[in-house]
N, C-alpha and C. Protein backbone atom coordinates (compact mmCIF):
# COMPACT_ATOMS: atom_id res chain seq x y z
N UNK A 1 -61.53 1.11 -90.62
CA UNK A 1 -61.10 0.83 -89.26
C UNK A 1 -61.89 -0.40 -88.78
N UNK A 2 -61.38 -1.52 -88.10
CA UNK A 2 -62.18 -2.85 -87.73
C UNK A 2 -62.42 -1.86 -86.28
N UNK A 3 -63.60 -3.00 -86.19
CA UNK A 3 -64.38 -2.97 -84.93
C UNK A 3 -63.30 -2.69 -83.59
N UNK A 4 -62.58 -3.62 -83.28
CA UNK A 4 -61.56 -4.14 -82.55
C UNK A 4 -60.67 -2.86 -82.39
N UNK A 5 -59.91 -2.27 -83.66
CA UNK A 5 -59.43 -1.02 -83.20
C UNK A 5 -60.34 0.22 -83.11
N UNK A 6 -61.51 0.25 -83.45
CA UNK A 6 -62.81 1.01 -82.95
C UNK A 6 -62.48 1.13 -81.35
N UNK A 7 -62.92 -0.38 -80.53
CA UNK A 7 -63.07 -0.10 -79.47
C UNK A 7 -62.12 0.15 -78.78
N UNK A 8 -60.94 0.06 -79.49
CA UNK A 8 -59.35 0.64 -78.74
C UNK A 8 -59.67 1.94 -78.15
N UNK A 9 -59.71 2.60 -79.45
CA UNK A 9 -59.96 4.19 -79.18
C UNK A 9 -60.97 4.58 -78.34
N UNK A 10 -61.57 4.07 -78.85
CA UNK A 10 -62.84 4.10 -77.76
C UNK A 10 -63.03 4.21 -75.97
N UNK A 11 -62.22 3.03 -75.52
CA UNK A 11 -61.71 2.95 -74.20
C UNK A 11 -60.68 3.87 -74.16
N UNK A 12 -59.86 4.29 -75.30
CA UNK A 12 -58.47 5.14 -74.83
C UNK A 12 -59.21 6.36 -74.67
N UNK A 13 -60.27 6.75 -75.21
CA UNK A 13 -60.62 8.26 -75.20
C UNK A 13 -61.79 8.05 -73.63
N UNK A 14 -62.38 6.90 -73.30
CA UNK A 14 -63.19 6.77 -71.93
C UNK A 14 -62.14 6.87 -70.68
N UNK A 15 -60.81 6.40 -71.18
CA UNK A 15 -60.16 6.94 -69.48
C UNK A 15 -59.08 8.04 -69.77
N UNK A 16 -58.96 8.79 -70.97
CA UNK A 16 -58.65 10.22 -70.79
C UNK A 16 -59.87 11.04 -70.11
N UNK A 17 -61.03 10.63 -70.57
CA UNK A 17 -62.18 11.32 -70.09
C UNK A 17 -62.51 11.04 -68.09
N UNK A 18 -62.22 9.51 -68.46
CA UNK A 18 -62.48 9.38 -66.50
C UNK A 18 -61.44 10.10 -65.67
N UNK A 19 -60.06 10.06 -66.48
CA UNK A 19 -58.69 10.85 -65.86
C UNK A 19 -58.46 12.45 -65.58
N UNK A 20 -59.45 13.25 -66.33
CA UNK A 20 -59.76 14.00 -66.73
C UNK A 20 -60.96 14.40 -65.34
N UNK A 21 -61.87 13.74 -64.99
CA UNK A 21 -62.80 14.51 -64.47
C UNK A 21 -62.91 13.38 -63.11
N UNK A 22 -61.91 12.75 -62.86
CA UNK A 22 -61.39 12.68 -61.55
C UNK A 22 -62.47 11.53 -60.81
N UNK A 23 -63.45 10.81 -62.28
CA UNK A 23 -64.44 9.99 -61.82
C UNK A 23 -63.28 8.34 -61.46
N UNK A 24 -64.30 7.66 -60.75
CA UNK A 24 -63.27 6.65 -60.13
C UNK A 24 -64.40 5.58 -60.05
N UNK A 25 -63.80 4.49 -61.17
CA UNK A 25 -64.71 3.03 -61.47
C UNK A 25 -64.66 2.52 -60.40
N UNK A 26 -65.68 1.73 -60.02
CA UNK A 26 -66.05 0.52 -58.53
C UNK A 26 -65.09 -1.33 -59.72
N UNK A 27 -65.15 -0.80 -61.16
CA UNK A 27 -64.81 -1.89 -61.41
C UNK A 27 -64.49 -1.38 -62.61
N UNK A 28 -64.02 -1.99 -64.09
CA UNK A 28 -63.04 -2.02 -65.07
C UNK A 28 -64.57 -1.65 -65.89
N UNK A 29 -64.70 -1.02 -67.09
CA UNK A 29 -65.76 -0.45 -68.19
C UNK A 29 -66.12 -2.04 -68.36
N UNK A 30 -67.74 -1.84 -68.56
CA UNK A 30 -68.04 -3.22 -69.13
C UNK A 30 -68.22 -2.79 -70.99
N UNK A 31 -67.52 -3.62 -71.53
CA UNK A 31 -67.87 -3.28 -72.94
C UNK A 31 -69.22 -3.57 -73.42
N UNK A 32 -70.02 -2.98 -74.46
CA UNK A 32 -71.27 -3.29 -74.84
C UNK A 32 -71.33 -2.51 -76.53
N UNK A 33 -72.03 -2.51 -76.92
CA UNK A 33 -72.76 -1.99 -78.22
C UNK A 33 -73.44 -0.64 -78.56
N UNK A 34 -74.82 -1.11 -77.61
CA UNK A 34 -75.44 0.59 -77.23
C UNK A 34 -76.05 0.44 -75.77
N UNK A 35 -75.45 1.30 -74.74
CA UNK A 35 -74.29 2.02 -75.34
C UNK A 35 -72.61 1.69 -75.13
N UNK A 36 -71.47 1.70 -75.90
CA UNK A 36 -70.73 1.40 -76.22
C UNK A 36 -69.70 0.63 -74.93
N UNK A 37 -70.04 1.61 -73.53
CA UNK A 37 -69.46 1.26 -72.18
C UNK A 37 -70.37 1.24 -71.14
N UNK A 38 -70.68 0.39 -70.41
CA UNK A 38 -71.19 0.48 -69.02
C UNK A 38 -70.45 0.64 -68.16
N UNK A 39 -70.47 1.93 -67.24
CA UNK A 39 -69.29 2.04 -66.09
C UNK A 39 -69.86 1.66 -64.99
N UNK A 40 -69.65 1.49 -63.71
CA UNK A 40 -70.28 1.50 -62.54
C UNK A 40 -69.29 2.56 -61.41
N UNK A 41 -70.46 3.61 -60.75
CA UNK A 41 -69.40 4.56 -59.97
C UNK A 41 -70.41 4.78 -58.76
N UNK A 42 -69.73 4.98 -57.92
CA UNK A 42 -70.41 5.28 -56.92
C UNK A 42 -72.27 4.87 -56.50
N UNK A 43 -72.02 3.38 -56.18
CA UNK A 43 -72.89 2.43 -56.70
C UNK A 43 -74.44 2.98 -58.14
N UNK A 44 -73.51 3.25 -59.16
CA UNK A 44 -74.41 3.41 -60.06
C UNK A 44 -73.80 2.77 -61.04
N UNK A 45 -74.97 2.31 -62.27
CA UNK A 45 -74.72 1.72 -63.55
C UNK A 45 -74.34 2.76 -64.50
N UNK A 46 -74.03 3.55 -65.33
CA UNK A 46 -73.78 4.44 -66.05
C UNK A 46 -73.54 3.70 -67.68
N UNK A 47 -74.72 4.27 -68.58
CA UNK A 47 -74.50 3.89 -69.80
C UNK A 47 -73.54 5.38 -70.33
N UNK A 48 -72.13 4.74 -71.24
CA UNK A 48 -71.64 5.95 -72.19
C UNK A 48 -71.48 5.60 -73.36
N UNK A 49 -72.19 6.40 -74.31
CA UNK A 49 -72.05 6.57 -75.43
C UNK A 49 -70.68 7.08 -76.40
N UNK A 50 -70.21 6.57 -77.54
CA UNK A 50 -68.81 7.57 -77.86
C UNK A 50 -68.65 7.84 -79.00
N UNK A 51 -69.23 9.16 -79.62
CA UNK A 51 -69.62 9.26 -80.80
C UNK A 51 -68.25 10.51 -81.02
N UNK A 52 -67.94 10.04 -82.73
CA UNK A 52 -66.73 11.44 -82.54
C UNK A 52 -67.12 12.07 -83.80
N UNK A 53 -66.48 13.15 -83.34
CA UNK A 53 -67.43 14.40 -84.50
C UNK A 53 -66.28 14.64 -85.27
N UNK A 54 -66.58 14.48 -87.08
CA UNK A 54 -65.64 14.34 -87.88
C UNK A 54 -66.04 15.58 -88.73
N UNK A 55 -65.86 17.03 -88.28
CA UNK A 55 -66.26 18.44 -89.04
C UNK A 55 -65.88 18.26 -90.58
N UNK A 56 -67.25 18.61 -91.45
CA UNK A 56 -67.23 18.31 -92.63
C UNK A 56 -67.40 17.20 -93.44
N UNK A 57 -67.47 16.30 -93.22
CA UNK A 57 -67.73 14.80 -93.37
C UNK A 57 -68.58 14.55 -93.96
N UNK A 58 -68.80 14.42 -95.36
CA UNK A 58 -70.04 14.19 -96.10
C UNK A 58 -70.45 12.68 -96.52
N UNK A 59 -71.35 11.68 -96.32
CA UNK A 59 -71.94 11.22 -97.21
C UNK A 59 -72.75 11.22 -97.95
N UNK A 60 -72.47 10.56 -99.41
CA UNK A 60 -73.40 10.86 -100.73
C UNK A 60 -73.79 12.67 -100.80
N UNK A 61 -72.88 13.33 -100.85
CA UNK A 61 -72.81 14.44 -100.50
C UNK A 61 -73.50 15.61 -99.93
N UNK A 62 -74.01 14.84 -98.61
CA UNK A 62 -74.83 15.72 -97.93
C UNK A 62 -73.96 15.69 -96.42
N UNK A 63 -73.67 16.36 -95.56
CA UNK A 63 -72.99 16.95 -94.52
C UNK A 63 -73.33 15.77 -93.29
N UNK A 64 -72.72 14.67 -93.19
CA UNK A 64 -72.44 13.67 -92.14
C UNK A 64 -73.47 14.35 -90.71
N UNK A 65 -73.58 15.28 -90.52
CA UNK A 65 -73.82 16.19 -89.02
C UNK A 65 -75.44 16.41 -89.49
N UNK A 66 -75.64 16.91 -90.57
CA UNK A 66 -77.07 16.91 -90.98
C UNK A 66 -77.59 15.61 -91.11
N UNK A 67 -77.52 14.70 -91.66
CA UNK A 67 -77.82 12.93 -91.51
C UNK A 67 -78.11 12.97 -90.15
N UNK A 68 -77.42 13.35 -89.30
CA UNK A 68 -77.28 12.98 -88.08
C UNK A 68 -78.73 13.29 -87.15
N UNK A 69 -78.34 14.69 -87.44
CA UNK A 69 -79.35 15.85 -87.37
C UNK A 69 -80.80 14.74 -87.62
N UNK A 70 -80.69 14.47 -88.70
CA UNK A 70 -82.39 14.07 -89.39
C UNK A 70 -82.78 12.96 -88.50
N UNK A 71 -81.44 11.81 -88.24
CA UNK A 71 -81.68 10.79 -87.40
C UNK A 71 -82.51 10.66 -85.97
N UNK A 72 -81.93 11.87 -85.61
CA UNK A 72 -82.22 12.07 -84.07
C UNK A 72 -83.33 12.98 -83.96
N UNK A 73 -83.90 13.81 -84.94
CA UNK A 73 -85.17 14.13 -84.96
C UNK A 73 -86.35 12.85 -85.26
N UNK A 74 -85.82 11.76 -86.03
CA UNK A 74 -86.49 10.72 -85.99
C UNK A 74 -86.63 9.69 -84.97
N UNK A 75 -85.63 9.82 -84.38
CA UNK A 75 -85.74 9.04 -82.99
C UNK A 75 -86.41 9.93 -81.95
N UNK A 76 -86.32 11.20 -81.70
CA UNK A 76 -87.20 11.65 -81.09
C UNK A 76 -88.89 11.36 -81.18
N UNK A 77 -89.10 11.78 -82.47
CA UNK A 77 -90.57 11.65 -82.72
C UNK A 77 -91.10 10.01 -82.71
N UNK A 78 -89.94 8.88 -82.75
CA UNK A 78 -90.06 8.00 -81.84
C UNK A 78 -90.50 7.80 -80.80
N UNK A 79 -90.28 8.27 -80.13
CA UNK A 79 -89.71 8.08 -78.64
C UNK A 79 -91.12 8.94 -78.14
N UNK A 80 -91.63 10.12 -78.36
CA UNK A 80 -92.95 10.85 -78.35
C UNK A 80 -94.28 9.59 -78.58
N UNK A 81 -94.25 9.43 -79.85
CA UNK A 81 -95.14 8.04 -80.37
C UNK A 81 -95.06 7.18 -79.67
N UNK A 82 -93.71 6.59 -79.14
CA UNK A 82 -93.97 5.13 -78.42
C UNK A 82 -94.58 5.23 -76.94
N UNK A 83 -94.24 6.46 -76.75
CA UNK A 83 -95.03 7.14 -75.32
C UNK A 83 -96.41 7.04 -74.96
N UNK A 84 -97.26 7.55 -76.47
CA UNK A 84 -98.16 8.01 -76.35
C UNK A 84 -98.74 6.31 -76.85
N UNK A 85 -98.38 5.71 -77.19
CA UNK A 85 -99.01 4.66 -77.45
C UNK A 85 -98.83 3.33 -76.85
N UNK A 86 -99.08 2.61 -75.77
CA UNK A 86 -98.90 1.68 -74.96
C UNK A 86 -98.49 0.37 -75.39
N UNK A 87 -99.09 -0.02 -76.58
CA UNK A 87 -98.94 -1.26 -77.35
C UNK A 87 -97.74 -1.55 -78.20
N UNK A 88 -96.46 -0.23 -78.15
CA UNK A 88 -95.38 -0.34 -78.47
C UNK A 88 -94.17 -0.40 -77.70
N UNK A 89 -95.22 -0.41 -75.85
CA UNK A 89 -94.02 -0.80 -75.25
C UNK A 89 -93.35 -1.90 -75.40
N UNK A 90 -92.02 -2.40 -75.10
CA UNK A 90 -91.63 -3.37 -75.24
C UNK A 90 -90.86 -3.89 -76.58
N UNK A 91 -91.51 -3.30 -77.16
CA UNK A 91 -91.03 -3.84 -78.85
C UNK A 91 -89.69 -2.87 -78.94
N UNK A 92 -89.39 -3.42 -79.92
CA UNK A 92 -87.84 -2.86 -80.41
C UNK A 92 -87.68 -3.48 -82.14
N UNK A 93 -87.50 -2.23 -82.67
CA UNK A 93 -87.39 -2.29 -84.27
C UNK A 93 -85.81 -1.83 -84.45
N UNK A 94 -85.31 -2.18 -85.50
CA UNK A 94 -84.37 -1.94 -86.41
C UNK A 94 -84.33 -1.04 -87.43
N UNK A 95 -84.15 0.25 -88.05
CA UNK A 95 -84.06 1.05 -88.99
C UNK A 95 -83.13 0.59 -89.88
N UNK A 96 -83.40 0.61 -91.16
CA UNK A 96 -81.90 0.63 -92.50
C UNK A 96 -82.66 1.30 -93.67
N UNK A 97 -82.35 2.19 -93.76
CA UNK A 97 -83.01 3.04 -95.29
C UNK A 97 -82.10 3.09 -96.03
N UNK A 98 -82.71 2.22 -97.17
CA UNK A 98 -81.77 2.60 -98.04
C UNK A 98 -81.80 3.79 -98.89
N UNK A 99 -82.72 4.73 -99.29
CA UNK A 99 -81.90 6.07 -99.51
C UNK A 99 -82.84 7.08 -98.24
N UNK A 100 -83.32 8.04 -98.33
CA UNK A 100 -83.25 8.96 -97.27
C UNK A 100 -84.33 8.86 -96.14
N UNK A 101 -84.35 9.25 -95.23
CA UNK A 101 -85.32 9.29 -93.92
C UNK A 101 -86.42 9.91 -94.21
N UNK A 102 -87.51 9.25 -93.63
CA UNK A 102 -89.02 10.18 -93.61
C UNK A 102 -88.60 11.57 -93.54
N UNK A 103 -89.02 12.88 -94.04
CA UNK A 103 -89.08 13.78 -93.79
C UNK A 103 -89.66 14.04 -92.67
N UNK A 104 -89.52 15.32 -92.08
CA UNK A 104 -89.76 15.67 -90.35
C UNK A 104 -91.74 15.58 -90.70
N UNK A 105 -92.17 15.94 -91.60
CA UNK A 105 -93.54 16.22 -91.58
C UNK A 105 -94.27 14.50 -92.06
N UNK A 106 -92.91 13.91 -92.26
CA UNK A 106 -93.70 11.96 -92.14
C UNK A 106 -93.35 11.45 -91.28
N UNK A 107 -92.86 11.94 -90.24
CA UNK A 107 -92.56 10.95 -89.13
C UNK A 107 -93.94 10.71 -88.61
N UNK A 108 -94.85 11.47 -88.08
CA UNK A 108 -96.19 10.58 -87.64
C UNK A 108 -96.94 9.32 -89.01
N UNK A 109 -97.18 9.88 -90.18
CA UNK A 109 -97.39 8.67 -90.91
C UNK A 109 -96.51 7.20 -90.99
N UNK A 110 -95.49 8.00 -90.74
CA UNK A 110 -94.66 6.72 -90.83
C UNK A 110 -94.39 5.85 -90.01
N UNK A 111 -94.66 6.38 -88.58
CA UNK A 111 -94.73 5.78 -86.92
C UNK A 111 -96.15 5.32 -87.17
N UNK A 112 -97.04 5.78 -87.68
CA UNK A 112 -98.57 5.15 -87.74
C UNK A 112 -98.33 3.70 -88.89
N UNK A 113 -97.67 3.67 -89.84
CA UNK A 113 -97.76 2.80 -90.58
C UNK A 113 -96.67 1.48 -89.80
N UNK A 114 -96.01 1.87 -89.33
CA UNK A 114 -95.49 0.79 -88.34
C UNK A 114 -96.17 0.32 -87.18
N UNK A 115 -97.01 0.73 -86.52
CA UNK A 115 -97.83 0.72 -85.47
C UNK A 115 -99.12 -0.57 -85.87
N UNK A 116 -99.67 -0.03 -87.52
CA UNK A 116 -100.64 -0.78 -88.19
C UNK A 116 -100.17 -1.95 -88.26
N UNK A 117 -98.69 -2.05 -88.88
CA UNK A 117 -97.87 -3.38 -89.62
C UNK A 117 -98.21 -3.96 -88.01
N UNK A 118 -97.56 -3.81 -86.76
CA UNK A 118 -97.25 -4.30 -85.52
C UNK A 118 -99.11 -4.84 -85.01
N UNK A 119 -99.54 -4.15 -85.03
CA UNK A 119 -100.93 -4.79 -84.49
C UNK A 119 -101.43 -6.34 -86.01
N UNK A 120 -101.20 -6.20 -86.66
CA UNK A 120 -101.29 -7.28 -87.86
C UNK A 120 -100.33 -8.42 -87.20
N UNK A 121 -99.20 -7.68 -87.05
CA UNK A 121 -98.18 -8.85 -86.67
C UNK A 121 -97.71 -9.26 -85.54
N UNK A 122 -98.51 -8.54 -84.39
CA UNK A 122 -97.94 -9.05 -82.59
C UNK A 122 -98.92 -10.29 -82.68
N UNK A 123 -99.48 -11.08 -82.74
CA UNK A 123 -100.05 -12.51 -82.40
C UNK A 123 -98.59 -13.58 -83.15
N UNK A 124 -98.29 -13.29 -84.11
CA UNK A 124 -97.04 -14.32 -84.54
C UNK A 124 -95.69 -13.62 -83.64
N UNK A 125 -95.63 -12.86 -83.16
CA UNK A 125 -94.49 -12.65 -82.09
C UNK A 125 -94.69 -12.92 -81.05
N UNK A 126 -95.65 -13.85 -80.51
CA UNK A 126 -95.33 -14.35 -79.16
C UNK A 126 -95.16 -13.37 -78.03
N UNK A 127 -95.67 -13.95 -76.26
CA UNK A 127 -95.65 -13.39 -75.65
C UNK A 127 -94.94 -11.82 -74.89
N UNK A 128 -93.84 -12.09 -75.57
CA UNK A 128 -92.88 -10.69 -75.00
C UNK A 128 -92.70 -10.80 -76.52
N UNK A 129 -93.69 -9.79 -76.84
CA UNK A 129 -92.50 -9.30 -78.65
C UNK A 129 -91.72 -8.19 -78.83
N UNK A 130 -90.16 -8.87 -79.32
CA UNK A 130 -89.14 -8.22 -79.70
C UNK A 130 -89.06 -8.09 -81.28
N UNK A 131 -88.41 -7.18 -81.82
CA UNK A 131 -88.46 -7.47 -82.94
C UNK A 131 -87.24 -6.71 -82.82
N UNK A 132 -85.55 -7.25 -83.30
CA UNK A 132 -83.95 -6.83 -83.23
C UNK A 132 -84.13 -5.54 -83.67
N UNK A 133 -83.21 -4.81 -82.43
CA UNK A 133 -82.50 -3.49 -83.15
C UNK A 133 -83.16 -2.46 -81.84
N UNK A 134 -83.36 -1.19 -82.17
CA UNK A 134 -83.48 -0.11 -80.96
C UNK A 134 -84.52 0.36 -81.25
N UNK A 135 -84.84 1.06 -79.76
CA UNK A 135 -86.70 1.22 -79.31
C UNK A 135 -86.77 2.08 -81.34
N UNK A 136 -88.40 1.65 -80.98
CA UNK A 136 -89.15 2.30 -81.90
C UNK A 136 -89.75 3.88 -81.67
């Protein structure tokens, strides 16, 4: 499926959903990435996300929903770490593994070994350092 008819569906399934629960835009969905729509309603910004659940769905034959599962336990224990540690506000990393995710019992080593790499490497990133992709 291209991108383009991605976001077809995408918007077709955001105003069954606005039609549906009787919400009423100040203006037309702003399209975006993450997350996928910005609405504005009742002077608010509203990020929506539009993830669709494909029951059974395996890649490399492990259960699409469990991947998922592992992901978002890793972004959690993210999101805990970047809390607790001040010097990762601001920054923003990119994930791509190529075969499987830290296990739940390496996510602190593995948030520590990125933390190490980042203090080595925030003087060559310049005043506001970004580094592409979503919070760490």
């Amino acid at each position: 499926m291209t991108r383009l008819t991605q976001k077809e569906i995408e918007r077709a399934t955001l105003q069954r959903l606005l039609a549906a629960t009787h919400i009423v835009l100040q203006c037309d969905p702003i399209d975006s990435e993450a997350p996928d729509f910005i609405i504005q309603s009742s002077g608010r910004s509203i990020g929506v996300e539009m993830t669709m659940y494909q029951s059974g769905k395996t890649v490399a034959g492990v259960r699409k929903r469990a991947i998922e599962a592992e992901w978002e336990l890793l972004e959690q224990s993210s999101r805990s770490y970047r809390s607790a540690n001040a010097e990762l506000h601001g920054l923003y990393i990119l994930f791509r593994f190529k075969t499987a995710l830290p296990s739940r019992n390496e996510h602190s080593q593995f948030l520590q070994e990125i933390l190490e790499f980042l203090r080595v490497m925030r003087p060559r990133l310049g005043p506001e350092p970004t580094i592409s992709g979503g919070p760490i």
